[in-house]
N, C-alpha and C. Protein backbone atom coordinates (compact mmCIF):
# COMPACT_ATOMS: atom_id res chain seq x y z
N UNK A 1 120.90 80.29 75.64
CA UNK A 1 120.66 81.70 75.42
C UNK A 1 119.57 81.88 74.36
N UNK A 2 118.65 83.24 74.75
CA UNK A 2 117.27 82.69 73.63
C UNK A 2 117.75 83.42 72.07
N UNK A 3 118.89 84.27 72.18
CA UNK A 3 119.01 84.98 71.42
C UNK A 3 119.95 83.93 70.04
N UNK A 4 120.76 83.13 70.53
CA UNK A 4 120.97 81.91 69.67
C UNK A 4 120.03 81.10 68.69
N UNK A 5 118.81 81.04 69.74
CA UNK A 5 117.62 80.40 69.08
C UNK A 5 116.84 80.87 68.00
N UNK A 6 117.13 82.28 67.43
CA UNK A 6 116.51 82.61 66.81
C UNK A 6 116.22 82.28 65.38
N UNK A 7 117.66 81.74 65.29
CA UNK A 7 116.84 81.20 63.57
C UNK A 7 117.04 79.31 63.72
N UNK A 8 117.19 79.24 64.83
CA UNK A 8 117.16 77.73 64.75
C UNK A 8 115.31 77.38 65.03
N UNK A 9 115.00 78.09 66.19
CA UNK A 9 113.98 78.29 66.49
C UNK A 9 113.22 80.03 67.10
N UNK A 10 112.73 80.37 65.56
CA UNK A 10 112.06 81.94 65.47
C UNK A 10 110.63 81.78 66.13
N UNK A 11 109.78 80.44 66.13
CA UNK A 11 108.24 80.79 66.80
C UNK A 11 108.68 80.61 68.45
N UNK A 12 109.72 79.86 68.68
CA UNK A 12 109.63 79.60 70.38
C UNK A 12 110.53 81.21 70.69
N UNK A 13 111.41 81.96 69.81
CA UNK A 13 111.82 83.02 70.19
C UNK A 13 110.70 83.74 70.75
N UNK A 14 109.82 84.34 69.37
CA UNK A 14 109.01 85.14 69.77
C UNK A 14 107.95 85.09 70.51
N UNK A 15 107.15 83.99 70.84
CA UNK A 15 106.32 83.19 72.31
C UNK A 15 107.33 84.15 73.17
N UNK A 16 108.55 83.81 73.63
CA UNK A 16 109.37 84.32 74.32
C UNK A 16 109.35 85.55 74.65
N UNK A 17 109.63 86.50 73.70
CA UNK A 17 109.58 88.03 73.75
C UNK A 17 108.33 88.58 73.67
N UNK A 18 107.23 88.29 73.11
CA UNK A 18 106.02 88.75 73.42
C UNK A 18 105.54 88.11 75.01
N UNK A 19 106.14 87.38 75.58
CA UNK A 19 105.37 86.76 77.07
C UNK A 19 106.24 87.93 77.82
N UNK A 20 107.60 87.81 77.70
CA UNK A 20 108.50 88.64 78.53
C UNK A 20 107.89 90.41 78.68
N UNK A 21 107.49 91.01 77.56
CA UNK A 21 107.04 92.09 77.11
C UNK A 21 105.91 92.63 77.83
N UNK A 22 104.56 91.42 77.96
CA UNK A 22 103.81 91.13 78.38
C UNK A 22 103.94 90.78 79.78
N UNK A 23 104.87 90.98 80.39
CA UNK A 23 104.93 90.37 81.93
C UNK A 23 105.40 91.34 82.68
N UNK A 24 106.60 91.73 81.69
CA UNK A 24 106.75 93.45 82.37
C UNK A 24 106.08 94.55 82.13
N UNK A 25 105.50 94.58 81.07
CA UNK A 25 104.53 95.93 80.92
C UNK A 25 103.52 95.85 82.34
N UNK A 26 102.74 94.28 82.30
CA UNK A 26 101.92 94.49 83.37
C UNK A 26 102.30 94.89 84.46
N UNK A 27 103.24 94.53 84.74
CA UNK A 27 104.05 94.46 86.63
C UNK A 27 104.13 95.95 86.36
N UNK A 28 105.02 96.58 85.72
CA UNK A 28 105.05 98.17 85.83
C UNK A 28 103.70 98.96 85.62
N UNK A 29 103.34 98.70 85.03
CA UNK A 29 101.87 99.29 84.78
C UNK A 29 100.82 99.29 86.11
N UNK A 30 100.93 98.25 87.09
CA UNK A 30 100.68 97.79 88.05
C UNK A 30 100.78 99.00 89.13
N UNK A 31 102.75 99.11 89.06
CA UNK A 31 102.75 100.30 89.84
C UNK A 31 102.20 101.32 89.85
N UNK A 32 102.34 101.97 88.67
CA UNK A 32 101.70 103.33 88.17
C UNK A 32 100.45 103.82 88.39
N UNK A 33 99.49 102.52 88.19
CA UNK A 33 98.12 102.50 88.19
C UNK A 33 97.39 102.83 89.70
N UNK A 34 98.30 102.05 90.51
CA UNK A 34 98.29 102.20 92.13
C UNK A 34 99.15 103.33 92.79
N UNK A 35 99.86 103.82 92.07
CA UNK A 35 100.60 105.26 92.48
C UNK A 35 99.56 106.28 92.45
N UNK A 36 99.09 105.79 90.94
CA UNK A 36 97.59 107.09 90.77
C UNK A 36 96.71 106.84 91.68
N UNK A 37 96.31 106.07 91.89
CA UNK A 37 95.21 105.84 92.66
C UNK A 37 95.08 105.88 94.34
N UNK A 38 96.79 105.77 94.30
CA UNK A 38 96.73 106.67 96.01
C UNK A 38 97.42 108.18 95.79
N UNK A 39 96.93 109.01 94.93
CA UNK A 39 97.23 110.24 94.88
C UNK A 39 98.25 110.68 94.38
N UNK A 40 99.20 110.17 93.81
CA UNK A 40 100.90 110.63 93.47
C UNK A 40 100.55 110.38 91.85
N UNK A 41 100.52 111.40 91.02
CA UNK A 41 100.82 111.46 89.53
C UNK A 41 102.38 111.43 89.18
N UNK A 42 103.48 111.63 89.65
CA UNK A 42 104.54 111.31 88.78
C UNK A 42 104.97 110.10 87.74
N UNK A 43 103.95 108.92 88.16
CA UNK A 43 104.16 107.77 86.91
C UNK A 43 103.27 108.04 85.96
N UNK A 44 102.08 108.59 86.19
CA UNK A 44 101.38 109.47 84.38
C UNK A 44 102.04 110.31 84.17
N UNK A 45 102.49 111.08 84.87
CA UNK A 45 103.25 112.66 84.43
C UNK A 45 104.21 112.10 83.17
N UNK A 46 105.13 111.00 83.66
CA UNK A 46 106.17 110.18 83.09
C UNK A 46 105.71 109.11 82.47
N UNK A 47 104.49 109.49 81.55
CA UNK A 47 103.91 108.57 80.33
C UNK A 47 103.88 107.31 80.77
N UNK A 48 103.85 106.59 82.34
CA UNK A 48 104.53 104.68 82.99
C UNK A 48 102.89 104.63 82.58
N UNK A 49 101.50 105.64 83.30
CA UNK A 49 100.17 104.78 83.36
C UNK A 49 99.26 104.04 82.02
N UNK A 50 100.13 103.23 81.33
CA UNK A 50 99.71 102.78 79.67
C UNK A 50 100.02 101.49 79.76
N UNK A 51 99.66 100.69 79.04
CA UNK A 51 100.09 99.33 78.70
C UNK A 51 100.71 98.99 77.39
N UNK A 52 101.34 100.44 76.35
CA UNK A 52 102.19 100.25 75.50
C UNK A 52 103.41 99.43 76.02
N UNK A 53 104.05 98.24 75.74
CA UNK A 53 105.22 98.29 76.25
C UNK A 53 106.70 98.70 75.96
N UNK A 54 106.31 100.03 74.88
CA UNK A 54 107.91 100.75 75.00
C UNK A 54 107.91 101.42 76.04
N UNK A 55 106.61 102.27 76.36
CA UNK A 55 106.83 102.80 77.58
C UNK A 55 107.69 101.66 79.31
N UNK A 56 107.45 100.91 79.25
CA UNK A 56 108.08 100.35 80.16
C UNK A 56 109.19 99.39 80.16
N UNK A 57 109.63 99.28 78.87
CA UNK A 57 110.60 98.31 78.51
C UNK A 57 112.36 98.80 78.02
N UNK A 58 113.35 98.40 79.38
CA UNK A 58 114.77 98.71 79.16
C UNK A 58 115.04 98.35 78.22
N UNK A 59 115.93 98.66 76.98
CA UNK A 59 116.30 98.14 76.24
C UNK A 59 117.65 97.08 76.64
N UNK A 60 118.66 97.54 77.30
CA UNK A 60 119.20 96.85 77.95
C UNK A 60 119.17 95.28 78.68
N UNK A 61 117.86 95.92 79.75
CA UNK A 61 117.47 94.49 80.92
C UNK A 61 116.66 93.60 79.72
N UNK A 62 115.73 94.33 78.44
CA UNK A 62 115.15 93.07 77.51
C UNK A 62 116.68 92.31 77.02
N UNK A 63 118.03 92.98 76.50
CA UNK A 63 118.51 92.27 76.11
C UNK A 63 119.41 91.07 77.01
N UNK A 64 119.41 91.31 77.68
CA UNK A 64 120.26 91.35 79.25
C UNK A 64 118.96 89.43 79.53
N UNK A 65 117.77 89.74 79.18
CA UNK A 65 117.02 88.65 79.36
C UNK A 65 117.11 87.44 78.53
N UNK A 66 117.46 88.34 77.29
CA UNK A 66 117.84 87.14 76.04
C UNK A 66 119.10 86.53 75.95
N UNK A 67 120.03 87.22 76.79
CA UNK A 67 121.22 86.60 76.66
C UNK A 67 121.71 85.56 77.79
N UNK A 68 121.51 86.10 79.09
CA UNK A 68 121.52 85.40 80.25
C UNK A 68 120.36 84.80 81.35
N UNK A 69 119.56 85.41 80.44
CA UNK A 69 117.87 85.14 81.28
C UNK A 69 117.72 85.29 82.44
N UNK A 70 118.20 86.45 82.83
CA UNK A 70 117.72 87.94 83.90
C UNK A 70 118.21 89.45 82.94
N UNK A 71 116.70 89.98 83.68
CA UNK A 71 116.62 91.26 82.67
C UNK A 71 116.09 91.99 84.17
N UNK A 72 115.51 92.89 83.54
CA UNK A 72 114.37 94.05 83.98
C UNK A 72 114.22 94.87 83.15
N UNK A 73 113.10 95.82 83.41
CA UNK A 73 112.61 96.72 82.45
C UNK A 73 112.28 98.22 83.34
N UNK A 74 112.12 98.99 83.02
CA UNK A 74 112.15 100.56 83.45
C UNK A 74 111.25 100.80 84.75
N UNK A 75 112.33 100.59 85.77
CA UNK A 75 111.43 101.57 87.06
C UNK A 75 110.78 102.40 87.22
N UNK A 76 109.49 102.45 87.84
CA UNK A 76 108.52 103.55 87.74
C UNK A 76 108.87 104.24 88.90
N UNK A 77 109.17 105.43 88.74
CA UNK A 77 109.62 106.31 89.75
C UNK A 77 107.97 107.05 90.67
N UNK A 78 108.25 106.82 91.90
CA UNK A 78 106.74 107.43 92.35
C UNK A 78 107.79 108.47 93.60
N UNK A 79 106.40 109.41 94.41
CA UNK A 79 106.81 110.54 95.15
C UNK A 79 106.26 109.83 96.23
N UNK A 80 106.61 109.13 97.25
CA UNK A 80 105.99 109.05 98.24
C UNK A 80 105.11 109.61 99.27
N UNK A 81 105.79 111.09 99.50
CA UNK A 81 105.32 112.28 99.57
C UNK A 81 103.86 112.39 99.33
N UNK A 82 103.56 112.27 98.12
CA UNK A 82 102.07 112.26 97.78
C UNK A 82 101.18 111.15 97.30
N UNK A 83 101.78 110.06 98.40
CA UNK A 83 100.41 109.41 98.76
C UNK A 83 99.94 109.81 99.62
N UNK A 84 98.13 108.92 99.47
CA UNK A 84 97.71 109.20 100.74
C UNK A 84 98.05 108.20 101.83
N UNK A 85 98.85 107.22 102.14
CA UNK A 85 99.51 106.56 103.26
C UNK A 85 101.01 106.59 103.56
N UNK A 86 101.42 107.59 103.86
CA UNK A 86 103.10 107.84 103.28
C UNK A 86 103.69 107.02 104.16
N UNK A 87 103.72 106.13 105.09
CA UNK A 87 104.13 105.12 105.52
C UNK A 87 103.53 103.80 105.00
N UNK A 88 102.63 103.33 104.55
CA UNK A 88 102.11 101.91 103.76
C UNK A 88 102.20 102.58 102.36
N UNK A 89 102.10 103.75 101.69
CA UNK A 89 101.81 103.76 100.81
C UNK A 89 102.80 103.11 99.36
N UNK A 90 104.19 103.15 99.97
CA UNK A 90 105.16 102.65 99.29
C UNK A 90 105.14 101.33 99.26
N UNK A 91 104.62 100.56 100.06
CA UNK A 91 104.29 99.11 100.18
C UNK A 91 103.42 98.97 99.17
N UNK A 92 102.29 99.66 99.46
CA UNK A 92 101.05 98.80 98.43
C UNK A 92 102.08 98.96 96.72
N UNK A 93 102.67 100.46 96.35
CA UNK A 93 102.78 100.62 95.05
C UNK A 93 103.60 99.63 94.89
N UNK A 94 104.75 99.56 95.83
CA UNK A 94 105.44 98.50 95.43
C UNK A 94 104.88 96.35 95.27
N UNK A 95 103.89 96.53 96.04
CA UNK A 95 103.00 94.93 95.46
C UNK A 95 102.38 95.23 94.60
N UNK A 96 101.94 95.73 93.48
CA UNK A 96 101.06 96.43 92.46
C UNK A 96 101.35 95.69 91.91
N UNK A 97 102.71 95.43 91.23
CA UNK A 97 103.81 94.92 90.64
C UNK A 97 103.29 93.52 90.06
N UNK A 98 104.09 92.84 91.26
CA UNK A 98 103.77 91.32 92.03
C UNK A 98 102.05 90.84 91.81
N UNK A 99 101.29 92.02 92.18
CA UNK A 99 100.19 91.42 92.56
C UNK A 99 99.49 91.37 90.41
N UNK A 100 99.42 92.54 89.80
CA UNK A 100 99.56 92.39 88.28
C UNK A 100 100.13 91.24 87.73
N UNK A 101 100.97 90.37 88.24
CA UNK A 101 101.65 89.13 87.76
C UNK A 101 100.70 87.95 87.95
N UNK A 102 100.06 88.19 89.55
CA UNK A 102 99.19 87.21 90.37
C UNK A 102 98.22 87.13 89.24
N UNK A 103 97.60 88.03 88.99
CA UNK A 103 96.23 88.75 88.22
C UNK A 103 96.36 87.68 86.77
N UNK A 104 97.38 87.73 86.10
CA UNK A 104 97.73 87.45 85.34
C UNK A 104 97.98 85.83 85.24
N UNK A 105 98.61 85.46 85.93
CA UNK A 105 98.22 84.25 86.35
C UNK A 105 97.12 83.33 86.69
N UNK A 106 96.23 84.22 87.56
CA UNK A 106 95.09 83.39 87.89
C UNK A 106 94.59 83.36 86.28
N UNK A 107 94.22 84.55 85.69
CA UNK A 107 93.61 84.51 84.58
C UNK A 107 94.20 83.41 83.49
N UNK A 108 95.26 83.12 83.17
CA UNK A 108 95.56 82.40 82.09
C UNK A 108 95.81 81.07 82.55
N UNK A 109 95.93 80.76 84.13
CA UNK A 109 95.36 79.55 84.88
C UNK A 109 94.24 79.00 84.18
N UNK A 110 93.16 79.60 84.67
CA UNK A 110 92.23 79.18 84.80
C UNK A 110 91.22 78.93 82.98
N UNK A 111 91.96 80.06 81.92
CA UNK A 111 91.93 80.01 80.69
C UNK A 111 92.89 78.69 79.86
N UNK A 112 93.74 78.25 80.54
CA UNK A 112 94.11 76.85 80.43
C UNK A 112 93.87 75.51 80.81
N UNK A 113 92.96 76.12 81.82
CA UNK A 113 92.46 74.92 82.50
C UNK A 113 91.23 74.53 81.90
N UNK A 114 90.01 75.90 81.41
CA UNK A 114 89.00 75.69 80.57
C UNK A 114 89.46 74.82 79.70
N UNK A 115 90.21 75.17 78.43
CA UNK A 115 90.44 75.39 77.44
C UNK A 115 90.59 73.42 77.39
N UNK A 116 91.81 73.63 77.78
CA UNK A 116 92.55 71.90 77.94
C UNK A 116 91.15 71.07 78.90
N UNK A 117 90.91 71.44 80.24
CA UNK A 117 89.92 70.44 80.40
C UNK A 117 88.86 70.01 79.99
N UNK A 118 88.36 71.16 79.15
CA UNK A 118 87.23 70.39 78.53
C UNK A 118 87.85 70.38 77.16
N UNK A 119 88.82 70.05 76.94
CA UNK A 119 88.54 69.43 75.68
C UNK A 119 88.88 69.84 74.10
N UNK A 120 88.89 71.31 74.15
CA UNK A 120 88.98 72.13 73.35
C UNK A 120 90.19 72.50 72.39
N UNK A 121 91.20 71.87 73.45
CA UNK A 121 92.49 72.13 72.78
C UNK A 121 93.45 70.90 73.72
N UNK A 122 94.59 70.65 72.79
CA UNK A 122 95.46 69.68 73.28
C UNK A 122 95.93 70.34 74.14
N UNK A 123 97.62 69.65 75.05
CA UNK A 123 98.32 70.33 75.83
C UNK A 123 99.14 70.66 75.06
N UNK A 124 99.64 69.72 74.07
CA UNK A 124 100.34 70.59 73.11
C UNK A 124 100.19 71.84 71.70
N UNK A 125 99.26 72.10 71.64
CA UNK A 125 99.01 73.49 71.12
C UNK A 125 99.61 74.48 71.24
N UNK A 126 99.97 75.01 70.69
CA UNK A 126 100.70 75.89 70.01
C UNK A 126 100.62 77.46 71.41
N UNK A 127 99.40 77.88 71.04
CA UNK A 127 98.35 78.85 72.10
C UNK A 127 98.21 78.11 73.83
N UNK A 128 97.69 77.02 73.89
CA UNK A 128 98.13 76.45 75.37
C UNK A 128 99.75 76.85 75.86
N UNK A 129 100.70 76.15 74.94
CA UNK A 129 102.00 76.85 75.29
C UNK A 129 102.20 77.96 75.63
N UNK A 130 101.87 78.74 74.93
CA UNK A 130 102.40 80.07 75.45
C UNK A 130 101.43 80.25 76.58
N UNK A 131 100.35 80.02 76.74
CA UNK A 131 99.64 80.34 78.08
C UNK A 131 100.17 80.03 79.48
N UNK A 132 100.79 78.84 79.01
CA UNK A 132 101.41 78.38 79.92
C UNK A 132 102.72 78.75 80.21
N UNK A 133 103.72 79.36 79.31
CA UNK A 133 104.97 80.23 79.87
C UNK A 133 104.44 81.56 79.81
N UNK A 134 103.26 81.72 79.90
CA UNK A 134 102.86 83.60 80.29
C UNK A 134 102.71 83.09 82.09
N UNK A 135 102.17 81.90 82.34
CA UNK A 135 102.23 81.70 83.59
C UNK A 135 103.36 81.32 84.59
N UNK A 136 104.61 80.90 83.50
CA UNK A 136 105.85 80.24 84.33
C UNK A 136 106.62 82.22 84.19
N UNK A 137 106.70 82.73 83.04
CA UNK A 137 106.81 84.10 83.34
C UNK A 137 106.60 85.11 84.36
N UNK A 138 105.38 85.18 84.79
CA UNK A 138 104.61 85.84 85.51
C UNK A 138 104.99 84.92 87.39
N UNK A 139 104.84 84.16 87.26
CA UNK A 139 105.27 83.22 88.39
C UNK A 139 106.87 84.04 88.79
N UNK A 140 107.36 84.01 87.96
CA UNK A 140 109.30 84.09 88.35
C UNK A 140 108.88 85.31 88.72
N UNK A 141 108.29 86.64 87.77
CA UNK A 141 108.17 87.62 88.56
C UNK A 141 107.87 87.86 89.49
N UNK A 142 106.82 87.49 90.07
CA UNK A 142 105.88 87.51 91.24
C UNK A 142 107.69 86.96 92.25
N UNK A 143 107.33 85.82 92.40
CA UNK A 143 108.20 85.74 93.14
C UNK A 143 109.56 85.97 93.50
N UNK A 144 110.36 86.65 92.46
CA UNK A 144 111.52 87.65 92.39
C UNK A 144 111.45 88.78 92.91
N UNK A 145 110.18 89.14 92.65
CA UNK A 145 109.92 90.82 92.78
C UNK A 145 109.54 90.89 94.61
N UNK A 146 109.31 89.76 95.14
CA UNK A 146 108.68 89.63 96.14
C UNK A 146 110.00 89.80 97.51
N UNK A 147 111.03 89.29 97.12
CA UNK A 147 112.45 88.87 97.82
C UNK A 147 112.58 90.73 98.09
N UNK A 148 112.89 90.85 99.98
CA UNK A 148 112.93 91.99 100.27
C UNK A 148 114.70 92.90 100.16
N UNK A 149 114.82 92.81 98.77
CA UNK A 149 116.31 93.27 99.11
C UNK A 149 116.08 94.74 97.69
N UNK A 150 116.36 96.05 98.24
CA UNK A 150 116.21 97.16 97.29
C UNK A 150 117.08 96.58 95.91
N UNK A 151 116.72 97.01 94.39
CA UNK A 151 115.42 97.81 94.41
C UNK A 151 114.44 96.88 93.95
N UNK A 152 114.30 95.25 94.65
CA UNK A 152 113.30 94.86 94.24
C UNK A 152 111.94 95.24 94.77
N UNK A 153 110.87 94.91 94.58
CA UNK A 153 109.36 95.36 95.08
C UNK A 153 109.39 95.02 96.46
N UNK A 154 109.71 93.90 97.00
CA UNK A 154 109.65 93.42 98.27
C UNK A 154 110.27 94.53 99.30
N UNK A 155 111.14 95.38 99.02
CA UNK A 155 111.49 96.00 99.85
C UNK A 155 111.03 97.31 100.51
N UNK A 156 109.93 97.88 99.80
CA UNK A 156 109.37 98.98 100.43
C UNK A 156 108.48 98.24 101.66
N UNK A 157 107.72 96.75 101.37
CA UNK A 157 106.91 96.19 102.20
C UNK A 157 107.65 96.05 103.59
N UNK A 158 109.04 95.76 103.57
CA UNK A 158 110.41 95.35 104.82
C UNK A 158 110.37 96.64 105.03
N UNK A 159 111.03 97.78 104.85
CA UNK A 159 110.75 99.08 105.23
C UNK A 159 109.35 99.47 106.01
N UNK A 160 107.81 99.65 104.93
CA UNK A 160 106.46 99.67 106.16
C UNK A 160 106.92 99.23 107.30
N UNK A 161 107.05 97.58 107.63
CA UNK A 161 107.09 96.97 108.23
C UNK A 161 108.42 97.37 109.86
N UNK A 162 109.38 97.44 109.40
CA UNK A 162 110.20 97.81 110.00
C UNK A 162 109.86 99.09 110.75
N UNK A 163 110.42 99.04 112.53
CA UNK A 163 110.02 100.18 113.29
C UNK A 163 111.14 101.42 112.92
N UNK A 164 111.08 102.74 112.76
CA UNK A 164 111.66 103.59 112.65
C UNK A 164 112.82 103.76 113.40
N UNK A 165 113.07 102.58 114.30
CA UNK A 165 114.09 102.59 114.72
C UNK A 165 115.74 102.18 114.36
N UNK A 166 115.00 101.08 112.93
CA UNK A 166 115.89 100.48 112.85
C UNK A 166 116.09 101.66 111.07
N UNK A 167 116.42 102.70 111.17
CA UNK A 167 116.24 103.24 110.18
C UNK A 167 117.86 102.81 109.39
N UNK A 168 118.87 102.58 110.31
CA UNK A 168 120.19 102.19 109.69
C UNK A 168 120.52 100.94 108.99
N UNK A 169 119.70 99.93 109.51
CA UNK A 169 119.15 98.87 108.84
C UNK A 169 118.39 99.07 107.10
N UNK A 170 117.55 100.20 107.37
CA UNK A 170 116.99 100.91 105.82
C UNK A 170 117.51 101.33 105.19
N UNK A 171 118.67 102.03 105.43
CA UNK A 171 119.74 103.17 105.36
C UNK A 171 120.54 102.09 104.37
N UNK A 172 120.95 101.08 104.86
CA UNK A 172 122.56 99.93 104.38
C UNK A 172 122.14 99.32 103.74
N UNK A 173 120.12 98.87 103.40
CA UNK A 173 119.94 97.99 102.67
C UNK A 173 119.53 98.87 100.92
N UNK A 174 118.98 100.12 101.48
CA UNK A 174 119.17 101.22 100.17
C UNK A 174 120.08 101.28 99.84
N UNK A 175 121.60 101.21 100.13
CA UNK A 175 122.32 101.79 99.52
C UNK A 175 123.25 100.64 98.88
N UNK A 176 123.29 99.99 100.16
CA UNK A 176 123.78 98.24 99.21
C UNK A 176 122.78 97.03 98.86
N UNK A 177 121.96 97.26 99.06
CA UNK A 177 120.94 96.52 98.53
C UNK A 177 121.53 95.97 96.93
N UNK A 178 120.98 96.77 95.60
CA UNK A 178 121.55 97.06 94.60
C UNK A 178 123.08 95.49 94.19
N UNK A 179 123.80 96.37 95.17
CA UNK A 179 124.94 95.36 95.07
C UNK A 179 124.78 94.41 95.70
N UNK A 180 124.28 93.62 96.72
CA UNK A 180 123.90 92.40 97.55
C UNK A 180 123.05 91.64 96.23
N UNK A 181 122.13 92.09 95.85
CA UNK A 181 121.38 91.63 94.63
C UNK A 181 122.02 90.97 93.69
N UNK A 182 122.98 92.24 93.10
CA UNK A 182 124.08 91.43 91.93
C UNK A 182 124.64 90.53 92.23
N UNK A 183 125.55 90.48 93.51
CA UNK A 183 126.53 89.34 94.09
C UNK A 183 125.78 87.87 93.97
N UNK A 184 124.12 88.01 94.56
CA UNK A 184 123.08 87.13 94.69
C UNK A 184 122.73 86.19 93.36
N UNK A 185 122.65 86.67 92.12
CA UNK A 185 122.15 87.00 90.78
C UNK A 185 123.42 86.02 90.11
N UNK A 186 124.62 86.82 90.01
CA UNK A 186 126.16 86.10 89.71
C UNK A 186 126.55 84.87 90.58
N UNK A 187 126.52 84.62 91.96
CA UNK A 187 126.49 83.34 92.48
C UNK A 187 125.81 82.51 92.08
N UNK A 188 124.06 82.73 91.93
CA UNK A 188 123.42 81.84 91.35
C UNK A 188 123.71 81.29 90.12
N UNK A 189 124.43 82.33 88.97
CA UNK A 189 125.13 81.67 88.16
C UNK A 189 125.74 80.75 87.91
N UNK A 190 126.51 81.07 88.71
CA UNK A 190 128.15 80.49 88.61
C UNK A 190 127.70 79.08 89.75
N UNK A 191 126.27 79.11 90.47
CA UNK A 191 126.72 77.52 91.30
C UNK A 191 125.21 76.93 90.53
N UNK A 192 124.49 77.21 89.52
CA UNK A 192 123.47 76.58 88.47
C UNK A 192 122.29 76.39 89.38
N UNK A 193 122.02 77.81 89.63
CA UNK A 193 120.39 77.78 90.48
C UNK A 193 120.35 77.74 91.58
N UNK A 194 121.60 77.61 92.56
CA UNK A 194 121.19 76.63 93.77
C UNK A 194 120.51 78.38 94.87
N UNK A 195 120.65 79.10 94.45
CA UNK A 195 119.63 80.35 95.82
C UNK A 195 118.28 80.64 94.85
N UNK A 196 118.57 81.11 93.86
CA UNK A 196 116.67 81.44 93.39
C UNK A 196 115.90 80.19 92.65
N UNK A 197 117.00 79.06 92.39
CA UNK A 197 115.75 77.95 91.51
C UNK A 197 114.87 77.02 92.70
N UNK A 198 115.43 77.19 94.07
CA UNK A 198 114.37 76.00 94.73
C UNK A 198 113.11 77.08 94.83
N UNK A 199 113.12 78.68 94.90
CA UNK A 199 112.33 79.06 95.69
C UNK A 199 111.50 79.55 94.42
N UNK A 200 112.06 79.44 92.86
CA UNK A 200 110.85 79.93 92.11
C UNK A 200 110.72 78.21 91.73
N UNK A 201 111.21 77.08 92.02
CA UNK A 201 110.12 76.07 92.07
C UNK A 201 109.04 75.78 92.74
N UNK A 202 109.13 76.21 93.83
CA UNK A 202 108.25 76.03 94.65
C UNK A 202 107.09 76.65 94.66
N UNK A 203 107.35 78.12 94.02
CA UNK A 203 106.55 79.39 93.78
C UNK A 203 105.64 78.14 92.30
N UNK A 204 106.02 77.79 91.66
CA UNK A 204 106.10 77.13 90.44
C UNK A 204 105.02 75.97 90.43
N UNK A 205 105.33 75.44 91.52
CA UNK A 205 104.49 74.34 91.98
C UNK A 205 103.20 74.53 92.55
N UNK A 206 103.66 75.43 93.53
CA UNK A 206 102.13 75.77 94.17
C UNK A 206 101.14 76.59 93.00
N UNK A 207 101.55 77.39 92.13
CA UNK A 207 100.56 78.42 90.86
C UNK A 207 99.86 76.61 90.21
N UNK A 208 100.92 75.72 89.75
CA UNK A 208 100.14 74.71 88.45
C UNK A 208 99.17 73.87 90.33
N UNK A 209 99.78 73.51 90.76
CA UNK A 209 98.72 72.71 91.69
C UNK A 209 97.26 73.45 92.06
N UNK A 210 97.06 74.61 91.44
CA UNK A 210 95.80 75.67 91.94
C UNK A 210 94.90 75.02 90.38
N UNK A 211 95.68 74.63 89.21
CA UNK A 211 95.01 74.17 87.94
C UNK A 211 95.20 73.05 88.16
């Protein structure tokens, strides 16, 4: 638990909470930015389009991260209504997210890869470290956020996607979604990784094999 660590170890805490901070501000900020930009102001209206991160940070899901290491941080509420693609448009806001994580990644990829390959800095440095769990950070998001079950990001994309026929299918996964998640979340607990750790290794593997 990271919240134990704190006075045993206070610099690997805070690496910790400034990457976490930093991983969700972007992903939400992500949304907002792409809500505006296909026409729907309710995430500026609601102070989300900033990169302060009180604006986007649960107090709860931050603590909820330090204790059991799953959190979240404050949903950006958008109007679908007023995009301009009201059938894709919930898709794209919802990869905004995901794709802000990508962004983030490539960048501190490839700022670690400078940095360390030529020379400049060890692997163990202090600053390489954290570059490198801003990227194992950003990685888990991306690929958490990606899994199509409400209210993660992945699921407005399963919805686009899905023909209007199967609207009862949309219907059962809105409303139990939520709880399918938790059940998902607590199993993984209780059996030590075995549903989300192969698939954010893998997510894991393929980001460092690109450096």
């Amino acid at each position: 638990m990271i919240l134990f660590q704190l006075f045993s170890d206070p610099v690997y805490v805070l690496i910790w909470v400034v990457g976490v901070l930093y991983a969700m501000t972007v992903h939400e900020f992500g949304h907002a930015l792409v809500a505006k930009l296909l026409g729907d102001t309710t995430p500026e209206q609601q102070g989300r389009l900033t990169l302060n991160p009180l604006a986007h940070i649960d107090s709860m899901g931050l603590l909820m991260m330090m204790l059991v290491g799953f959190g979240w941080g404050r949903p950006v509420i958008f109007d679908a209504r007023q995009l301009k693609y009201p059938r894709l448009g919930p898709a794209l806001v919802g990869l905004a997210g995901p794709l802000a994580n990508l962004l983030s990644i490539l960048v501190f990829g490839a700022l670690t890869s400078f940095l360390v390959g030529g020379g400049a800095y060890a692997p163990d440095n202090l600053m390489i470290q954290f570059f490198v769990f801003l990227i194992l950070l950003n990685t888990t998001l991306l690929a958490f956020n990606l899994l199509p079950i409400p209210p993660l990001d992945g699921h407005h994309l399963l919805f686009a996607l899905l023909p209007d026929r199967y609207w009862k299918v949309k219907m059962a996964l809105a409303t139990q979604g939520p709880m399918l998640l938790l059940g998902l979340v607590l199993l993984d607990m209780v059996t030590g990784g075995s549903i989300f750790s192969p698939l954010l290794r893998w997510f894991q593997h393929l980001v460092f094999s690109l450096f």
